[in-house]
C-alpha atoms as a PDB file:
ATOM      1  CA  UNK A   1      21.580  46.708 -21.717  1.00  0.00           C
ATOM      2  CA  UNK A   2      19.079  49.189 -20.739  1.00  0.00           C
ATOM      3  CA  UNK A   3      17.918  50.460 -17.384  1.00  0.00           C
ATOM      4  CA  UNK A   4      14.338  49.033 -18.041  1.00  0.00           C
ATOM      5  CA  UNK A   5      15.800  45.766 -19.028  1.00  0.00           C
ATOM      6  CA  UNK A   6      17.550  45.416 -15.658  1.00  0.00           C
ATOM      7  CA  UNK A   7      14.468  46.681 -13.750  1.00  0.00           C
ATOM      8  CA  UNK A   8      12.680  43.391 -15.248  1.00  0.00           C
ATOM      9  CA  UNK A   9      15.328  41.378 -14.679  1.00  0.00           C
ATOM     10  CA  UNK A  10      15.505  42.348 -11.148  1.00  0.00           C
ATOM     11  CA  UNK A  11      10.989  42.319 -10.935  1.00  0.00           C
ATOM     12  CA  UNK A  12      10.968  39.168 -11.952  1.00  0.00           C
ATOM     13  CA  UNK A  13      12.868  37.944  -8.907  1.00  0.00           C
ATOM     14  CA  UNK A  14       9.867  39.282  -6.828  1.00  0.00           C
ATOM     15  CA  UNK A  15       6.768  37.107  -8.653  1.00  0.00           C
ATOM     16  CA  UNK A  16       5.484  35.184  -5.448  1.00  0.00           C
ATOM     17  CA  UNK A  17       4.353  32.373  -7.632  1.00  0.00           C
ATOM     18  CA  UNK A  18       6.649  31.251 -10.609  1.00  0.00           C
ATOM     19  CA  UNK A  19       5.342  31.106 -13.685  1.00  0.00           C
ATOM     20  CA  UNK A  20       4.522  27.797 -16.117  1.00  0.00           C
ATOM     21  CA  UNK A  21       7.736  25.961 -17.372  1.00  0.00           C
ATOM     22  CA  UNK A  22       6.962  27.650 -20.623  1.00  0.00           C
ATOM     23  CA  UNK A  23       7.014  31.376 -19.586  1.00  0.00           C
ATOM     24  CA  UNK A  24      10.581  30.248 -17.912  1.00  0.00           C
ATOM     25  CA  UNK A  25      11.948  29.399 -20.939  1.00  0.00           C
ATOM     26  CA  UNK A  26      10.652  32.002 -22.693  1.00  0.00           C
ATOM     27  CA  UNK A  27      11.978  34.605 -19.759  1.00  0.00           C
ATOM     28  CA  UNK A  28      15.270  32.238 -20.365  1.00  0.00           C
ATOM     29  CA  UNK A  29      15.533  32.514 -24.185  1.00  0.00           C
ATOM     30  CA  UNK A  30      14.689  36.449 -24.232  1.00  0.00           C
ATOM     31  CA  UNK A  31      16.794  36.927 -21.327  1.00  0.00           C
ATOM     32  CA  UNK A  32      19.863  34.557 -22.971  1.00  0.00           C
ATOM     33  CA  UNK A  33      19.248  36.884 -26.728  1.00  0.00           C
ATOM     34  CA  UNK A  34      19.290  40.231 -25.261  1.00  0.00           C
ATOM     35  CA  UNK A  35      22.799  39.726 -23.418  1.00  0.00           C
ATOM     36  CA  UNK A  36      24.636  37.163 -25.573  1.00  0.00           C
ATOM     37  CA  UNK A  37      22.869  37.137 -29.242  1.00  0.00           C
ATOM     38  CA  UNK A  38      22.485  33.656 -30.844  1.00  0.00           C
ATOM     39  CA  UNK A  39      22.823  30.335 -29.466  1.00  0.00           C
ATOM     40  CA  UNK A  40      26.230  29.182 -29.528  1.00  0.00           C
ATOM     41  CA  UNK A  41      27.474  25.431 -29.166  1.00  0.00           C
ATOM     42  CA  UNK A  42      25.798  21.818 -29.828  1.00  0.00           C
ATOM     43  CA  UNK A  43      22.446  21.479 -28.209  1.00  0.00           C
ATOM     44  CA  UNK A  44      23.028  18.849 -25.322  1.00  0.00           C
ATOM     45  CA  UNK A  45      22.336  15.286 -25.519  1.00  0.00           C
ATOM     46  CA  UNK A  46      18.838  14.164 -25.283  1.00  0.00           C
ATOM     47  CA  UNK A  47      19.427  12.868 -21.228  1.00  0.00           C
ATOM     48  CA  UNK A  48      19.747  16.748 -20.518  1.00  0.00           C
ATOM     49  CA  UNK A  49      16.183  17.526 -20.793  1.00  0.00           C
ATOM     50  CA  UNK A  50      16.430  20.437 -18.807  1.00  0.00           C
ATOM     51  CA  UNK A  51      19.443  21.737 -21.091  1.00  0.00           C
ATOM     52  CA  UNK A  52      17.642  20.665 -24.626  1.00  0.00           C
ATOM     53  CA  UNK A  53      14.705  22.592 -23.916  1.00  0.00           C
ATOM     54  CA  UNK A  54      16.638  25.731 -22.176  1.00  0.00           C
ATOM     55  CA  UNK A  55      18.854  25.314 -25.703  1.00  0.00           C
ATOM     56  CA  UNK A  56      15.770  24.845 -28.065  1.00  0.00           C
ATOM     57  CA  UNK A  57      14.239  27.925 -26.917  1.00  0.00           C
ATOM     58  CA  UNK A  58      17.001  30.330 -26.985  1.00  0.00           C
ATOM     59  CA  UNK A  59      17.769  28.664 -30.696  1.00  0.00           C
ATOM     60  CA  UNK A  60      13.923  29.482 -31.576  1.00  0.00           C
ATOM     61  CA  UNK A  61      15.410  33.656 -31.289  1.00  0.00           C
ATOM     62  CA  UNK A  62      17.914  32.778 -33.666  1.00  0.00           C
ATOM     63  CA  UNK A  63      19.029  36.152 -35.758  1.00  0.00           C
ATOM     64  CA  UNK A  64      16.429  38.231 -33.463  1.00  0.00           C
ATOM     65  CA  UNK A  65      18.087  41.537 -32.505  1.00  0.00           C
ATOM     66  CA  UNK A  66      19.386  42.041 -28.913  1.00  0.00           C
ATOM     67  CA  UNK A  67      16.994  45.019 -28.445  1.00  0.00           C
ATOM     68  CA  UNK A  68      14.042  42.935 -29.737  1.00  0.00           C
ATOM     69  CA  UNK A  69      14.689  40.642 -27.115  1.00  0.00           C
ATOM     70  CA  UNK A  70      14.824  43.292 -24.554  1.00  0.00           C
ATOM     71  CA  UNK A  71      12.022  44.528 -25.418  1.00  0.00           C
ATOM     72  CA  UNK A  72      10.194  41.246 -25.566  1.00  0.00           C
ATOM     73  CA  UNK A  73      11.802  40.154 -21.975  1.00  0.00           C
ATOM     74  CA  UNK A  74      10.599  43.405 -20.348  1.00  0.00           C
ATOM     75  CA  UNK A  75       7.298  42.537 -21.983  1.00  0.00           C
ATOM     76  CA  UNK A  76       6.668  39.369 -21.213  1.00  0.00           C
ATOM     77  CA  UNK A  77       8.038  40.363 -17.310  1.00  0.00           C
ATOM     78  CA  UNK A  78       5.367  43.422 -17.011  1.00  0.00           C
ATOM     79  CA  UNK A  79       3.069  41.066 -17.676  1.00  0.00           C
ATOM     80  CA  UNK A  80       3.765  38.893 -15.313  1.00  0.00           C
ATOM     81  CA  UNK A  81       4.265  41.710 -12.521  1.00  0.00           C
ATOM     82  CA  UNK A  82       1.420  43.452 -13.549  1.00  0.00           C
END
């Protein structure tokens, strides 16, 4: 994990309005890559919507290398800083 990856981890915690539901699972599923690689595990039942979508996304990154993902994630979190 790389020092700039951290600093956007830790910039995105200072956004004074969150982002759309999309960008979050994007941040999620970029974030989720980067540190653990592919999705592991069933995707949860249908009744977890929350937990299908959060588990769709990070699928979506499936065989995308951890460093793309950083790089994406620090990305996609400058340009939400600005």
């Amino acid at each position: 994990m790389s020092d700039a990856f951290k600093n956007a981890a830790e910039k995105i915690k200072t956004l004074s309005d969150a982002p759309s539901n999309d960008v979050l699972l994007k941040l999620y599923a970029l974030y989720k890559q980067a540190t653990e690689g592919d999705v592991q595990g069933s995707r949860p039942s249908m009744f977890d919507f929350k937990g299908a979508a959060k588990y769709d996304a990070w699928a979506k990154l499936k065989g995308t290398a951890n460093a793309d993902a950083e790089k994406g994630y620090i990305d996609l979190v400058n340009s939400l800083v600005g």
